[in-house]
C-alpha atoms as a PDB file:
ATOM      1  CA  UNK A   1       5.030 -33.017  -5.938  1.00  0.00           C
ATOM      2  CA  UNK A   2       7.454 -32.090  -3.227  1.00  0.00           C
ATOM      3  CA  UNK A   3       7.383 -28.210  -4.465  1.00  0.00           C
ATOM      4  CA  UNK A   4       3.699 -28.722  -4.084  1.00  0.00           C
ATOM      5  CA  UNK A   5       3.538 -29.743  -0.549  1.00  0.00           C
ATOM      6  CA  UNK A   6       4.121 -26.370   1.244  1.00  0.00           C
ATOM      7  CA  UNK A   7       0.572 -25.354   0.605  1.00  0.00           C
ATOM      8  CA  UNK A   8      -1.552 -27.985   1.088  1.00  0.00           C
ATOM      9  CA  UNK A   9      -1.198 -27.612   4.802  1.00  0.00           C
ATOM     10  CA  UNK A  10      -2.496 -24.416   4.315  1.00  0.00           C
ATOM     11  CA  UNK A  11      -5.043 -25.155   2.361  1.00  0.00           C
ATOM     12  CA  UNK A  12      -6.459 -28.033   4.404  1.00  0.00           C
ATOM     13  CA  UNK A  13      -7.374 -25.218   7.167  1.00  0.00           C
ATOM     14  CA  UNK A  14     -10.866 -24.765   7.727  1.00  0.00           C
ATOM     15  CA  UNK A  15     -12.639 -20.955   7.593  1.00  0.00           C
ATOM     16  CA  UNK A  16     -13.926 -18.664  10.051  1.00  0.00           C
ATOM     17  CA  UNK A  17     -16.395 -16.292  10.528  1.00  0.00           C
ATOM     18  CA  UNK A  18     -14.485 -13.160   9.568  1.00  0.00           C
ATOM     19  CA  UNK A  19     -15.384 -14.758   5.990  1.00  0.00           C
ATOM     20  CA  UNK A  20     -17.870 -12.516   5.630  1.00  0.00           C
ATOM     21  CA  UNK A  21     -15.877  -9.346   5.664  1.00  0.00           C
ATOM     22  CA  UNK A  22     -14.811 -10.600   1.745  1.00  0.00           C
ATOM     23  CA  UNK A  23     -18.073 -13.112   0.824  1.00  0.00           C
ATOM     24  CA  UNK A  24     -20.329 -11.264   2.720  1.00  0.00           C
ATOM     25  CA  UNK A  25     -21.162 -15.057   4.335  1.00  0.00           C
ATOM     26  CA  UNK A  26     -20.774 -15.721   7.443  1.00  0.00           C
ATOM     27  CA  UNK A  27     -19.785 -18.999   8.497  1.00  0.00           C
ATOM     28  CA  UNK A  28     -23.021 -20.635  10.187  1.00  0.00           C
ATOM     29  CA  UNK A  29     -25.303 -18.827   7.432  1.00  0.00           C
ATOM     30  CA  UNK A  30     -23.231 -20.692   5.033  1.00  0.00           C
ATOM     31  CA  UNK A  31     -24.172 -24.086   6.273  1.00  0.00           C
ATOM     32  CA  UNK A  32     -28.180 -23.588   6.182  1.00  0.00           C
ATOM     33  CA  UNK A  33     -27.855 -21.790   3.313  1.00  0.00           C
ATOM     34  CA  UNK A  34     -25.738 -23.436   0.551  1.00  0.00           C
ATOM     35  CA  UNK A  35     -27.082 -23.621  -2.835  1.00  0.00           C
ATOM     36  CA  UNK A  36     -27.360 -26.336  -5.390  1.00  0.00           C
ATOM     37  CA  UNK A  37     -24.370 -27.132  -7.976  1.00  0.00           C
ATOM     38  CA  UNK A  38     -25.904 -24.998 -10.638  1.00  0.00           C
ATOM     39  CA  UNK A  39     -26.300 -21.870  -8.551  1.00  0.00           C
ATOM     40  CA  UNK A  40     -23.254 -21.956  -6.672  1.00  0.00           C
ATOM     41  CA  UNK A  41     -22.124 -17.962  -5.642  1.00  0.00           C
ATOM     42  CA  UNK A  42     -19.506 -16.797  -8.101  1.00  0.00           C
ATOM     43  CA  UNK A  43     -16.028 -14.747  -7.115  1.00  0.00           C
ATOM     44  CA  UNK A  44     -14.344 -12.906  -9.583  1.00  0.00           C
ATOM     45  CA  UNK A  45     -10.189 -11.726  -9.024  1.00  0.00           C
ATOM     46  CA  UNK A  46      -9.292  -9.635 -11.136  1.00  0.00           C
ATOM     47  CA  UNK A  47      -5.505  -8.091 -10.423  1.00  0.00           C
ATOM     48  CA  UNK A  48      -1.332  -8.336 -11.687  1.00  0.00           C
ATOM     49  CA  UNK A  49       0.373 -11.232 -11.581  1.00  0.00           C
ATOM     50  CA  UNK A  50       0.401 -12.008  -7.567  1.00  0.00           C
ATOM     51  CA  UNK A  51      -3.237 -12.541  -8.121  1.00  0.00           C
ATOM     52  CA  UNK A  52      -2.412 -15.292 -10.413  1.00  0.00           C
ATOM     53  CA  UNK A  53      -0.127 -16.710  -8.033  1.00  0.00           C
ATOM     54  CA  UNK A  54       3.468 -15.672  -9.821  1.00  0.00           C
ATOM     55  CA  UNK A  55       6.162 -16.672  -7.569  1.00  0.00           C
ATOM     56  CA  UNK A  56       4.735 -19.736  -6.062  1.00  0.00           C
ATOM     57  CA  UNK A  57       5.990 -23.053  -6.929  1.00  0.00           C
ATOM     58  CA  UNK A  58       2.380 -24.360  -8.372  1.00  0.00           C
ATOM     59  CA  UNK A  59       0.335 -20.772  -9.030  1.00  0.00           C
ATOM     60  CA  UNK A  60      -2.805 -22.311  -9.748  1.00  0.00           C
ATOM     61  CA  UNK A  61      -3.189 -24.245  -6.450  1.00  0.00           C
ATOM     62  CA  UNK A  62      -0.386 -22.159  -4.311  1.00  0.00           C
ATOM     63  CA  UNK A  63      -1.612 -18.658  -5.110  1.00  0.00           C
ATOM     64  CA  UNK A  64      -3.180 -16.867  -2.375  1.00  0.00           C
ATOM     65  CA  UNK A  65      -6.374 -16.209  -4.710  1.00  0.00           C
ATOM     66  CA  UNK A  66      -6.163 -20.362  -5.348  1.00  0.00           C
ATOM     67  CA  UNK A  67      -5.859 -21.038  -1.973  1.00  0.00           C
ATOM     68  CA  UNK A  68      -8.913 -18.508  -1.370  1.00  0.00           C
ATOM     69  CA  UNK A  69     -10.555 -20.676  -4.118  1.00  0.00           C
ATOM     70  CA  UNK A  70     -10.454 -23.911  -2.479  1.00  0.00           C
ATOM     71  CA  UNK A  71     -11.031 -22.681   1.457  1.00  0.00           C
ATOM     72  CA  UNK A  72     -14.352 -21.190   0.302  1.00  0.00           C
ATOM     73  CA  UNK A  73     -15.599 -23.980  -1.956  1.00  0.00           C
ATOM     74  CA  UNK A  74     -17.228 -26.019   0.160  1.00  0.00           C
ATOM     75  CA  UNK A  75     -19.241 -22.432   1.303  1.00  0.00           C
ATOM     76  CA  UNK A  76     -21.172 -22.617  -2.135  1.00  0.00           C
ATOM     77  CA  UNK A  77     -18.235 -20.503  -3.887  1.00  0.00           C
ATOM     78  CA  UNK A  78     -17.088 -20.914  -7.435  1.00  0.00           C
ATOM     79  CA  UNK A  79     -13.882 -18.611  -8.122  1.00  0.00           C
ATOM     80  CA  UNK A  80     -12.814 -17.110 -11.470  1.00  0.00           C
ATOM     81  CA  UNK A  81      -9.557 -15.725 -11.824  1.00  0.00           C
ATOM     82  CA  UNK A  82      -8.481 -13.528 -14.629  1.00  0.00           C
ATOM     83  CA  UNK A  83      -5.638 -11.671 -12.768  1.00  0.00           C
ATOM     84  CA  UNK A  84      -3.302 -10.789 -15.572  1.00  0.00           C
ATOM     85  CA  UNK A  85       0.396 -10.317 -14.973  1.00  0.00           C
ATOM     86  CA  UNK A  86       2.600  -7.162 -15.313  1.00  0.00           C
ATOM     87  CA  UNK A  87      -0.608  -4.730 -15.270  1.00  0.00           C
ATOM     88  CA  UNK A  88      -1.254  -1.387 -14.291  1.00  0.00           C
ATOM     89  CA  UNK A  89      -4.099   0.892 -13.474  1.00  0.00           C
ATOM     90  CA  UNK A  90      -3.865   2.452 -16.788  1.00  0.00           C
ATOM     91  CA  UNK A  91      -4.069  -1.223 -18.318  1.00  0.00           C
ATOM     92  CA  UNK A  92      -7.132  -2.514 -16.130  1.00  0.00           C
ATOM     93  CA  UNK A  93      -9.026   0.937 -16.962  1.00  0.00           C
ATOM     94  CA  UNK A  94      -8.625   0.201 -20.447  1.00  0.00           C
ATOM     95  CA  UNK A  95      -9.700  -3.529 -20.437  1.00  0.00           C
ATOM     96  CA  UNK A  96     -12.740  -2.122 -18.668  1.00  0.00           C
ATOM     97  CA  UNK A  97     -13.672   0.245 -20.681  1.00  0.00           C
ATOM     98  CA  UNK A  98     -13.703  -2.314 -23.755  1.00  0.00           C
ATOM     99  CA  UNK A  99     -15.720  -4.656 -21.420  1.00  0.00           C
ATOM    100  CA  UNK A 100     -19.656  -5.557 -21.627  1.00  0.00           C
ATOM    101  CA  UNK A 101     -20.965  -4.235 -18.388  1.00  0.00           C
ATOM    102  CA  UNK A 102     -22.940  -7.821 -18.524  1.00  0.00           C
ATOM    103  CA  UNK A 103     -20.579  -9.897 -18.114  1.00  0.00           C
ATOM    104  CA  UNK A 104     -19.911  -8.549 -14.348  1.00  0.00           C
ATOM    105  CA  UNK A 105     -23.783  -9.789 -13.928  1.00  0.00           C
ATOM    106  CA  UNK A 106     -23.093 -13.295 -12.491  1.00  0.00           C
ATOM    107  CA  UNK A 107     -20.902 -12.513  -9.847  1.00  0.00           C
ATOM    108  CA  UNK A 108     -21.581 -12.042  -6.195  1.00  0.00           C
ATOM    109  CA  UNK A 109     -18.218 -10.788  -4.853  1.00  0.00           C
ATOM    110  CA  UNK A 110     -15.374  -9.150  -7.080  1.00  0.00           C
ATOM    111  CA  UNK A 111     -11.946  -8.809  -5.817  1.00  0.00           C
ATOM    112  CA  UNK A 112      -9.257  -6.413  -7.072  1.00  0.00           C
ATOM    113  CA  UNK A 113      -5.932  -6.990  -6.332  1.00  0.00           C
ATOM    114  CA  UNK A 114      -3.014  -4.659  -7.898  1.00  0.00           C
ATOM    115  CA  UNK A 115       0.266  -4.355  -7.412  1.00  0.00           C
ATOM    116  CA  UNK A 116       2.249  -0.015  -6.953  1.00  0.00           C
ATOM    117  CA  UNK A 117       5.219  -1.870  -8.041  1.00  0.00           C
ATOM    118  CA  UNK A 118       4.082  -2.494 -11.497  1.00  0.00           C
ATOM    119  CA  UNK A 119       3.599   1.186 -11.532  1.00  0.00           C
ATOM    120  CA  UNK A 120       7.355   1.841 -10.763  1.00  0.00           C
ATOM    121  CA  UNK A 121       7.031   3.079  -7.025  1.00  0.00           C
ATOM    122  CA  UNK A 122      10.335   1.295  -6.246  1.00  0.00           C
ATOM    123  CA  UNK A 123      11.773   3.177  -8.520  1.00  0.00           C
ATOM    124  CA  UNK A 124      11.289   6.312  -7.249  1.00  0.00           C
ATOM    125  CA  UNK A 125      13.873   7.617  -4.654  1.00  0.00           C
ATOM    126  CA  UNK A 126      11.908  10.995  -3.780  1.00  0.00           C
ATOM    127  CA  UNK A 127       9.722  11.958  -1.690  1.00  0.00           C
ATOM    128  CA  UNK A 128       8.356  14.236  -4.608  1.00  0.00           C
ATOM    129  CA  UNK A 129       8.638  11.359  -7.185  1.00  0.00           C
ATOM    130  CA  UNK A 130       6.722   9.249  -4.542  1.00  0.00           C
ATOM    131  CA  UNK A 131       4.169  11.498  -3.683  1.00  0.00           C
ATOM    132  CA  UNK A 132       3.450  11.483  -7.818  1.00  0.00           C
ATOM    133  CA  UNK A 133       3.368   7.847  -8.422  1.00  0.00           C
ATOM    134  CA  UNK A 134       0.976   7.108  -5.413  1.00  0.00           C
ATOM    135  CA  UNK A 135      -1.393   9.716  -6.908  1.00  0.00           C
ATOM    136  CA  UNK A 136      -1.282   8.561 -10.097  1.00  0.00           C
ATOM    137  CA  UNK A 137      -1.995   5.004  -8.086  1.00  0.00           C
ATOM    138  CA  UNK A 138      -5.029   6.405  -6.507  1.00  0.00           C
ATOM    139  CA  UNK A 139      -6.676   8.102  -9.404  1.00  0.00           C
ATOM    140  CA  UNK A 140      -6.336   5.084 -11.170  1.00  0.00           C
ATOM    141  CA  UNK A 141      -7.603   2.864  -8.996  1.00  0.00           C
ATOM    142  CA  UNK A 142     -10.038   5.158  -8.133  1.00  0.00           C
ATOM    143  CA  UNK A 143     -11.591   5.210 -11.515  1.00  0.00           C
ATOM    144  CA  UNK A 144     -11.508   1.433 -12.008  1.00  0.00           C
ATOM    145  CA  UNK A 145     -12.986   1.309  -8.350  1.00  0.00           C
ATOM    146  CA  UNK A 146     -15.724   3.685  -9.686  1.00  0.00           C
ATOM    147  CA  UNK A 147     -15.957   1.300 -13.213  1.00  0.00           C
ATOM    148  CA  UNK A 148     -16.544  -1.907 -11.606  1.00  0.00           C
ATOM    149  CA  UNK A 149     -19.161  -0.714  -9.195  1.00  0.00           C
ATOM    150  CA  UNK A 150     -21.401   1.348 -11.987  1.00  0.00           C
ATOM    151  CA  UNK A 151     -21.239  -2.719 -13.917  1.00  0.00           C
ATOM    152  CA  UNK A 152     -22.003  -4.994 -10.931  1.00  0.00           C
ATOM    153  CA  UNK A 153     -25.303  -6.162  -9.577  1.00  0.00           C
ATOM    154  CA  UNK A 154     -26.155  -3.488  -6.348  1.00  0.00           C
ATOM    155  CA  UNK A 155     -26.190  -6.589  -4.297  1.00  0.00           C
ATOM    156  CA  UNK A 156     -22.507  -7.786  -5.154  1.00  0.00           C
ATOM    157  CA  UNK A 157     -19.598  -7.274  -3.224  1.00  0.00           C
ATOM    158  CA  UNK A 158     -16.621  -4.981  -4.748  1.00  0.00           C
ATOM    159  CA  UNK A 159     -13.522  -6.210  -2.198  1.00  0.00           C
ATOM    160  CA  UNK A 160      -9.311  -4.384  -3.075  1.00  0.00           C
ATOM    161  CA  UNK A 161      -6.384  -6.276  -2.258  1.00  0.00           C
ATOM    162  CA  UNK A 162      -4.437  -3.227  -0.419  1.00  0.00           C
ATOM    163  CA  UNK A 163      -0.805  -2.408  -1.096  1.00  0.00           C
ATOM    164  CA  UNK A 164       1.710  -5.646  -0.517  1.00  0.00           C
ATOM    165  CA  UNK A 165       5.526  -5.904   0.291  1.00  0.00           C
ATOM    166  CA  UNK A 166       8.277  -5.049  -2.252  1.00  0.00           C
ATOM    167  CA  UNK A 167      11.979  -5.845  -0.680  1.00  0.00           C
ATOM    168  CA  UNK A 168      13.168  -2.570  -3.048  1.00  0.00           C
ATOM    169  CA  UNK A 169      11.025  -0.396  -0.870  1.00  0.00           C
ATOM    170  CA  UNK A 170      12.323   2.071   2.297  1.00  0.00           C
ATOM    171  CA  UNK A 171      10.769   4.263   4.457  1.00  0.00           C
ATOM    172  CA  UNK A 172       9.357   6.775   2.090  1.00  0.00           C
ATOM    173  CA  UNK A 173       7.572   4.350  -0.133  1.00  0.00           C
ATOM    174  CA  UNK A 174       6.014   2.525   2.784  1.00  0.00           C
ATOM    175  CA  UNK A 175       4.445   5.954   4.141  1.00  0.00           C
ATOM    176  CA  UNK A 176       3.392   6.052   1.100  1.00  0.00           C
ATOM    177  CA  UNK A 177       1.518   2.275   0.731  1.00  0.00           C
ATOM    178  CA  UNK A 178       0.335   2.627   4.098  1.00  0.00           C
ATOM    179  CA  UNK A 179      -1.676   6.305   2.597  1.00  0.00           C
ATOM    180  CA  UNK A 180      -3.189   4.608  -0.095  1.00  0.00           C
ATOM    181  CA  UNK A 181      -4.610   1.636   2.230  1.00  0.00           C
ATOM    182  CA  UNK A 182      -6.262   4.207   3.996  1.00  0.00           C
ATOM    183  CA  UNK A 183      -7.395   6.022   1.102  1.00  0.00           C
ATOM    184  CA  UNK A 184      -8.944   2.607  -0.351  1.00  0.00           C
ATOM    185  CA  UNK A 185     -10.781   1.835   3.186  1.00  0.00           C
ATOM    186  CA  UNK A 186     -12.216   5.327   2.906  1.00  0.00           C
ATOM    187  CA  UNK A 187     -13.693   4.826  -0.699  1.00  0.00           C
ATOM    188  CA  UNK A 188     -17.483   4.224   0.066  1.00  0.00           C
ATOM    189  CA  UNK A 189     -18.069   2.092  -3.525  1.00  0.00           C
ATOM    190  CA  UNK A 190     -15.762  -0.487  -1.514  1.00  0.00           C
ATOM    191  CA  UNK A 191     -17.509  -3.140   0.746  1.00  0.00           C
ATOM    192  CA  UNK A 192     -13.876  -4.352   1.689  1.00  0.00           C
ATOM    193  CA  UNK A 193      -9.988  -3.886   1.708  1.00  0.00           C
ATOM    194  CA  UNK A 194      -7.702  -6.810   1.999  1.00  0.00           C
ATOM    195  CA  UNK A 195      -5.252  -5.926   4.363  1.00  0.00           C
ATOM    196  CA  UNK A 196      -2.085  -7.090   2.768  1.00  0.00           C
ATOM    197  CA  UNK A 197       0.134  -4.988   4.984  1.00  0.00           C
ATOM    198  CA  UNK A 198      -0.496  -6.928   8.162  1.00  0.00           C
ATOM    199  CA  UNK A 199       1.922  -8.356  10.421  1.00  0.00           C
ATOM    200  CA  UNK A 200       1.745 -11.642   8.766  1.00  0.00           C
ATOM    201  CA  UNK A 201       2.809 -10.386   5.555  1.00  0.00           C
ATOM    202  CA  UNK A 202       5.011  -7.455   6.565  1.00  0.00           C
ATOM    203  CA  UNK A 203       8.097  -6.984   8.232  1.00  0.00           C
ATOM    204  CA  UNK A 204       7.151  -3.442   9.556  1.00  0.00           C
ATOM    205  CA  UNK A 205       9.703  -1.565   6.768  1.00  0.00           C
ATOM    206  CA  UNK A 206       7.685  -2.283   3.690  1.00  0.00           C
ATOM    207  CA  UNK A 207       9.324  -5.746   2.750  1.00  0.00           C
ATOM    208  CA  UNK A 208       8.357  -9.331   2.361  1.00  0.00           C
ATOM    209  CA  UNK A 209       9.370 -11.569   5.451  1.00  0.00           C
ATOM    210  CA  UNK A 210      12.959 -13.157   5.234  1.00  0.00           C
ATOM    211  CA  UNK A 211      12.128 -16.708   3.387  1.00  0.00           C
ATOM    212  CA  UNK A 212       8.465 -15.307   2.142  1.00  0.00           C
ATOM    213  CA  UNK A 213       9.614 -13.839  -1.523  1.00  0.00           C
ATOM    214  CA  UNK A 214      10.968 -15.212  -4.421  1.00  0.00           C
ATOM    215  CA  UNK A 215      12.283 -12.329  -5.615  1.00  0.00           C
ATOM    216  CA  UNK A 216      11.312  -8.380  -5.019  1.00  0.00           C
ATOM    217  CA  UNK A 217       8.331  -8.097  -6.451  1.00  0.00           C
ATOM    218  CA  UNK A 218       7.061 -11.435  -5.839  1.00  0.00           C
ATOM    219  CA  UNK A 219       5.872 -13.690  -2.686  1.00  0.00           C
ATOM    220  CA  UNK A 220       6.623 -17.487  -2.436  1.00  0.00           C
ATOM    221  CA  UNK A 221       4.659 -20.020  -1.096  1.00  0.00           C
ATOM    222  CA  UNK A 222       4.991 -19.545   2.036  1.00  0.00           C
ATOM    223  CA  UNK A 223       4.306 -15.481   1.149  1.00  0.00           C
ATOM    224  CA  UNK A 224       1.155 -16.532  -0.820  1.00  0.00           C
ATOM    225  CA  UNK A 225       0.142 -18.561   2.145  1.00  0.00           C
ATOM    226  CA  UNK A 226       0.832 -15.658   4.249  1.00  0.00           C
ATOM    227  CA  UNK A 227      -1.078 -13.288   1.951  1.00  0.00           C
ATOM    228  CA  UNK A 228      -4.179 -15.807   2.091  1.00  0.00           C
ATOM    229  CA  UNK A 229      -4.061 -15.596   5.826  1.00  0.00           C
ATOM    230  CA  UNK A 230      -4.911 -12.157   5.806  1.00  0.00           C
ATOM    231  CA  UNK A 231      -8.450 -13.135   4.802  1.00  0.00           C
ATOM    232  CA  UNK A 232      -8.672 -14.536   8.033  1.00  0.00           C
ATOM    233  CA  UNK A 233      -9.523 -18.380   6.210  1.00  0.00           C
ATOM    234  CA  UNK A 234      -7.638 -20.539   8.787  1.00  0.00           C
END
């Protein structure tokens, strides 16, 4: 219980309008127009294993995505997450080409949320072997960016989780994160981009704040809780 408690402060925080930017609901439409039980709006995350909440003490209710999850419930929102840990782009572009277009038909809002370390961009110490990873980054989010939209209803919203913190990354690498979060808000198939690079979350040099990670790779609660804050769900 007591590893528990450091998000339920968090979660206990009420929404505001800049909602919409990820629901596409803003907060006053939301309370004229909820629907019934049975057609509640449904919000699908789909991502590596920060999206499952990996690092917090209790992922399924400490998670940023679970923390999304219960903030937006009460706005008519059921959220489904099938993040899946340790994935790439070259995984998720896989999985979606084996999956029914259909079964993206009952959702209203999809969020992607990957991770450039899984792809090994800490590991890369030059600029050259930077430069490749990110592009190999881009083209493969590009394509699962590109995937998802040709499967969703025209009406839903396709939101990315931008680049995040990794406490193995320096200068180059952030250049680098900071590129592809522009190259993701540029991408017109995208209604949104998370902005997981925001003062909140980063330190300005590409890491985690000091007390916000559990290890590298990975945020904490109080990182998750950060993370969630970027949404703007206060």
């Amino acid at each position: 219980i007591k590893l528990a408690a450091p998000c339920l402060a968090c979660a206990a925080s009420g929404p505001t309008d800049k909602m919409a930017a990820v629901t596409g609901m803003s907060q006053s439409s939301a309370s004229t127009s909820q629907r019934a039980a049975q057609e509640r709006r449904q919000l699908l995350v789909l991502g590596s294993s920060v999206s499952t909440g990996e690092g917090a003490s209790a992922p399924k209710t400490c998670g940023w995505a679970s923390l999304l999850a219960a903030a937006i419930q009460p706005l008519g929102f059921e959220v489904t997450n099938r993040g899946v840990g340790g994935t790439t782009t070259g995984i998720w572009n896989k999985i979606l080409a084996t999956t029914p277009a259909n079964l993206f038909a009952n959702f209203d809002v999809v969020i992607m949320s990957l991770s450039l370390g899984n792809e090994g961009l800490s590991n890369c110490q030059t600029q050259q072997a930077i430069h490749d990873r990110e592009a190999h980054y881009v083209t493969g989010l590009r394509s699962i960016v590109t995937t998802l939209r040709s499967m969703m209803r025209p009406d839903a919203r396709l939101v990315l989780g931008s680049p995040y913190p990794h406490n193995c990354y320096g200068e180059l690498h952030l250049q680098a994160l900071l590129r592809v979060r522009e190259a993701m808000r540029n991408w017109p198939e995208v209604n949104y981009t998370i902005d997981f690079l925001a003062p909140v979350v980063h330190d300005g040099v590409g890491h985690w704040h000091p007390g916000a990670w559990r290890d590298p790779g990975h945020p904490n609660d109080i990182g998750h809780r950060q993370m969630f804050q970027c949404i703007d769900v206060r």
